[in-house]
Protein backbone atom coordinates (compact mmCIF):
# COMPACT_ATOMS: atom_id res chain seq x y z
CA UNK A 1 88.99 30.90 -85.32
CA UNK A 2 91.64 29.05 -83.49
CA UNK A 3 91.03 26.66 -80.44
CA UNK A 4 93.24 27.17 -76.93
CA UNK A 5 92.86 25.28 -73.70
CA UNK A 6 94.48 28.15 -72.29
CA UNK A 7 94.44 31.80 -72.38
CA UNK A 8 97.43 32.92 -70.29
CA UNK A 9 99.31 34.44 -72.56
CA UNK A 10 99.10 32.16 -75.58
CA UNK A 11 96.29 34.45 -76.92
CA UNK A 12 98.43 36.13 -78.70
CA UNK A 13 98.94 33.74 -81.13
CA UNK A 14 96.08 34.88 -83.17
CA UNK A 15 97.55 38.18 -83.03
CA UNK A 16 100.69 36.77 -84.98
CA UNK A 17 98.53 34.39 -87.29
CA UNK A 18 95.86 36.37 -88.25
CA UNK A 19 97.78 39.47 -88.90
CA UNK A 20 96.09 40.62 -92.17
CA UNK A 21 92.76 40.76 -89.80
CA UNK A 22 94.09 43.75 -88.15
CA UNK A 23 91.14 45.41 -88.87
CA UNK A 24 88.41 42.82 -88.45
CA UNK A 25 87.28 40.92 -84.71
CA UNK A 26 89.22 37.51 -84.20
CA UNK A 27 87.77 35.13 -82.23
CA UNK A 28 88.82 32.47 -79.63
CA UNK A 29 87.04 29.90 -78.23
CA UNK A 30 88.61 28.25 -74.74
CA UNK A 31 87.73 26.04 -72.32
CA UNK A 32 89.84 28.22 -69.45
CA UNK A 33 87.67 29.58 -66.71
CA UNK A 34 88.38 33.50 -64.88
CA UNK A 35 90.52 34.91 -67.21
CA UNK A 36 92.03 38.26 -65.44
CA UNK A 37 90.40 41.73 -66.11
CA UNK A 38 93.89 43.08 -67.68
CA UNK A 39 94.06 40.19 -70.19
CA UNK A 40 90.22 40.33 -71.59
CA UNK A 41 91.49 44.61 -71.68
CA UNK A 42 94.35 43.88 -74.04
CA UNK A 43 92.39 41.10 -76.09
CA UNK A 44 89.05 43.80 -76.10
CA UNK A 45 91.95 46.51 -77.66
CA UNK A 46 93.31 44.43 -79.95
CA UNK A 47 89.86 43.06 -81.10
CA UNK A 48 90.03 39.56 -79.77
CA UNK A 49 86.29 38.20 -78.92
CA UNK A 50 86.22 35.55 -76.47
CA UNK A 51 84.18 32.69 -77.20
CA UNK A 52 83.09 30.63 -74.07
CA UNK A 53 80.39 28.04 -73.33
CA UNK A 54 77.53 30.06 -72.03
CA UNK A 55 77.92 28.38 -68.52
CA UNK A 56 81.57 30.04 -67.99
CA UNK A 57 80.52 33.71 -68.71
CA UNK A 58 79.85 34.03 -64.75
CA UNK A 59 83.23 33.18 -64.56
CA UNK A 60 84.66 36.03 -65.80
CA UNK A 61 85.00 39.66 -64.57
CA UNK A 62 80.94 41.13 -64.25
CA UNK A 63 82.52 44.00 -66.49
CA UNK A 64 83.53 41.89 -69.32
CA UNK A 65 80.63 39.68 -69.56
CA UNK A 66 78.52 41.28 -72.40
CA UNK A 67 81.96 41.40 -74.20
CA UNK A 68 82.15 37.50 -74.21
CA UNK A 69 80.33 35.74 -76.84
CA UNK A 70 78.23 32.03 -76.41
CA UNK A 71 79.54 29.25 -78.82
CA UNK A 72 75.85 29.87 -79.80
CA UNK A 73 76.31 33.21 -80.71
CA UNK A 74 79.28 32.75 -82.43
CA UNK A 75 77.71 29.59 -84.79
CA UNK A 76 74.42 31.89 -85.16
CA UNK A 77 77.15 34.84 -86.11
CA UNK A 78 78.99 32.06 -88.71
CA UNK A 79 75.47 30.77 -90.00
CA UNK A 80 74.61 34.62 -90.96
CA UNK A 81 77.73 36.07 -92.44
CA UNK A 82 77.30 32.49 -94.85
CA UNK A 83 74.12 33.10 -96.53
């Protein structure tokens, strides 16, 4: 997981450092607010989840919200792939 103020454009950074995860989900966790409907489309093909605090999911395009995960979600995700 790598941690980003900002989206625009700088998202694909993970792309570059997590190469050998082509296969897998990546995740990102930001603090930026209304990310554009063509950015969450190429992060969503290249399997980039965005991780948001649950507050900012209204934020973001109605048709991308079930895409976005909670910072809960994502620890309760962590906490089960562990065990």
């Amino acid at each position: 997981m790598w941690y980003k103020t900002t989206c625009k454009d700088r998202w694909r950074q993970v792309l570059n450092e997590a190469d050998r995860l082509r296969s897998k989900n990546k995740f990102l966790c930001t603090l930026q607010q209304g990310i554009s409907s063509a950015q969450l489309e190429e992060m969503k093909s290249e399997k980039v989840v965005l991780v948001v605090s649950e507050k900012y999911i209204k934020t973001y395009p109605e048709k991308y919200q079930n895409d976005i995960w909670t910072v809960k979600k994502f620890i309760d995700y962590i906490k089960e792939i562990e065990r």
